[in-house]
Every structure is written in C-alpha cells, then in structure tokens.
Protein backbone atom coordinates (compact mmCIF):
# COMPACT_ATOMS: atom_id res chain seq x y z
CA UNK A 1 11.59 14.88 -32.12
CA UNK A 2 8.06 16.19 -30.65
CA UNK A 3 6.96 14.74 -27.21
CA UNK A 4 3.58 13.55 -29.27
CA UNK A 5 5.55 11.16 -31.89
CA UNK A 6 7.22 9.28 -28.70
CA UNK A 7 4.15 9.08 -26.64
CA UNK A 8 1.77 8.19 -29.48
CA UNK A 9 0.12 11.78 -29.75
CA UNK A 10 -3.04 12.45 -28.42
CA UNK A 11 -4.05 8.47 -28.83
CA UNK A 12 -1.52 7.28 -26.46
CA UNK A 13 -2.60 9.57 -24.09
CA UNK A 14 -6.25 8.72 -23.67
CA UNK A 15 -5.30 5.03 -23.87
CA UNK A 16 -2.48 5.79 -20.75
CA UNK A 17 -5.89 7.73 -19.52
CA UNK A 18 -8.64 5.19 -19.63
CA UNK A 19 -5.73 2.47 -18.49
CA UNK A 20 -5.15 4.29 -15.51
CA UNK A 21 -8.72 4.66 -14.59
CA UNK A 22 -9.92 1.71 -15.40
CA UNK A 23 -7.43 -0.08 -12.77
CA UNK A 24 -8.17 2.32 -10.42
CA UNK A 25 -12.01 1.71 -10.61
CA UNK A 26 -10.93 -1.83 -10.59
CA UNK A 27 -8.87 -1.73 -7.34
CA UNK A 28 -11.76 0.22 -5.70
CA UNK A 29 -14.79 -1.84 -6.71
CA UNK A 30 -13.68 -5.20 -6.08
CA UNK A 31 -12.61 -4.96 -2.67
CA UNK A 32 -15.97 -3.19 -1.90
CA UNK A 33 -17.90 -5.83 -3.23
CA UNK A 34 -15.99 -8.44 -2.14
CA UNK A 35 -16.56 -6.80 1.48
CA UNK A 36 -20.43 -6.18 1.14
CA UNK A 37 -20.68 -10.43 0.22
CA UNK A 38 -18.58 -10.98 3.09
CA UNK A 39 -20.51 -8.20 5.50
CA UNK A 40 -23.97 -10.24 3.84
CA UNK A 41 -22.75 -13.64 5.30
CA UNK A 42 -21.52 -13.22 8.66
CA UNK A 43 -22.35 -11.84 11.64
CA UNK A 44 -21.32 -8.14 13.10
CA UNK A 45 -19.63 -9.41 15.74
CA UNK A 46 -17.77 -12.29 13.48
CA UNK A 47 -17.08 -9.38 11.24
CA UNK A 48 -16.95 -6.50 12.89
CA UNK A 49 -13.78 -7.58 15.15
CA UNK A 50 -11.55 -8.67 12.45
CA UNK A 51 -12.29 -5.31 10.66
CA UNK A 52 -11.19 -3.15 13.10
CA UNK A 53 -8.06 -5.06 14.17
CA UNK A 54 -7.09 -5.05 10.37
CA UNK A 55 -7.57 -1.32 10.05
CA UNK A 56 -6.13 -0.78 13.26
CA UNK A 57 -3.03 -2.55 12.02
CA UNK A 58 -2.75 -1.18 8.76
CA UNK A 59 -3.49 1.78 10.20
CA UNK A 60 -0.08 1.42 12.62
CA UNK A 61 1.80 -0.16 9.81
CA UNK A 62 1.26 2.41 7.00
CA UNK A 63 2.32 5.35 9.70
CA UNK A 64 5.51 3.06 10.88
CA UNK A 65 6.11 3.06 6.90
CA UNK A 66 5.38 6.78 6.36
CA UNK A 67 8.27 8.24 8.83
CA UNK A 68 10.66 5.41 7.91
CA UNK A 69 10.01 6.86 4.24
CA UNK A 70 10.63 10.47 5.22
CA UNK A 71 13.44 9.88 7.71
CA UNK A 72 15.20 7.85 4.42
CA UNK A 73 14.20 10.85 1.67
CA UNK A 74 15.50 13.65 4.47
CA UNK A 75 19.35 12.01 5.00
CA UNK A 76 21.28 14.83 3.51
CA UNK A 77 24.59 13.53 3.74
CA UNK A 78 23.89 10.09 1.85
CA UNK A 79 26.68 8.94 -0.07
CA UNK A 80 26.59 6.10 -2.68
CA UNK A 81 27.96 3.44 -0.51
CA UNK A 82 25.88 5.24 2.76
CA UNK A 83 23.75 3.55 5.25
CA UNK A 84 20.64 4.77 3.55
CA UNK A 85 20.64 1.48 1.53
CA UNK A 86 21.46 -0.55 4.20
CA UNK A 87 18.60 0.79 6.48
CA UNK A 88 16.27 0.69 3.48
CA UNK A 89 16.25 -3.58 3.30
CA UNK A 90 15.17 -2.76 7.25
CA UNK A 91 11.79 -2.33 6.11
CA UNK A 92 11.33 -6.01 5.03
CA UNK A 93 12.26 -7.97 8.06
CA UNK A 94 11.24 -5.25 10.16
CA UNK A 95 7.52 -5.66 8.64
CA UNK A 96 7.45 -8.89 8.39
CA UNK A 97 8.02 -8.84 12.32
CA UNK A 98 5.97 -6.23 12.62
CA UNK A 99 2.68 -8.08 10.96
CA UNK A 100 3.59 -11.35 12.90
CA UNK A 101 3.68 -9.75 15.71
CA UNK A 102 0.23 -7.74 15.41
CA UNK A 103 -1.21 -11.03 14.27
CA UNK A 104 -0.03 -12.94 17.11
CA UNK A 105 -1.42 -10.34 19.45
CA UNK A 106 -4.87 -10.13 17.24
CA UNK A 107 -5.48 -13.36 16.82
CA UNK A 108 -4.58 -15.09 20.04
C-alpha cells in the first residue's frame, strides 16, 4: 500500500497544510490583537508593568522547563521502571509552585 492512499494523496496533504497554517495564523493574530485593544485602553505604566513581569516569568519558566526537558531526554541508563518517570510528574507541582510563587512576588 502507497503512502498517498493512507494519507489521502496529494488532497490530504494540502488540507493537513492549510490546517496547520491556519491555526498557526490563528494563535499568532489573536493574541496580538487582543494585546493592541488592551495596550489602546490602559495606561503604559498600568500596562507596561504587568508585561514585563509576565515575560520576565515566562521567560524564567520556559528556561526552568527547557533543562528539566534535556536533563530527562539525556538519562542514558533509564530503565522501564527508572526514575525518569517519576521525576517527569516533578514538573507539575514543581510549576505550579513555581508560578505561585512568581505571582506572589509580582503581585504583592
């Protein structure tokens, strides 16, 4: 059997195509505008603060994330029943204390 007839030939692949782009035009555009009708309505100090302590902490978050990622993908003696799935359900408390935390700090 021919890798067209399972994915739909050349059809499927335009329509996987245009999907794809069309959510990530979506996920691009709405947040800007939604951002320019905020930026419109307030002023820079009520919005510049907030922005930069949100990209400060996503900013801290996302690199937190990044080496907990690698240090997971580089454990070369993981076993099935190995500590690598243990540590990986770290990341949700661990963020979730994380995001508290640089709320409390932001905010207060």
């Amino acid at each position: 059997m021919s890798l067209a007839k399972v994915h739909g030939g050349q059809g499927g692949f335009l329509a996987g195509y245009a999907y794809l782009f069309l959510t990530q035009a979506v996920s691009r555009l709405l947040p800007f505008i939604v951002n320019a009708m905020v930026a419109r309505r307030l002023t820079p100090e009520e919005f510049g603060v907030p922005t930069v302590h949100f990209q400060l902490l996503s900013t801290i978050i996302l690199t937190s994330r990044e080496g907990f990622r690698r240090a997971l993908m580089r454990d070369t003696k993981a076993t099935e029943d190995s500590s690598q799935e243990a540590a990986s359900w770290l990341v949700v408390p661990l963020g979730a204390l994380l995001s508290a935390g640089g709320a409390a700090t932001g905010f207060f």
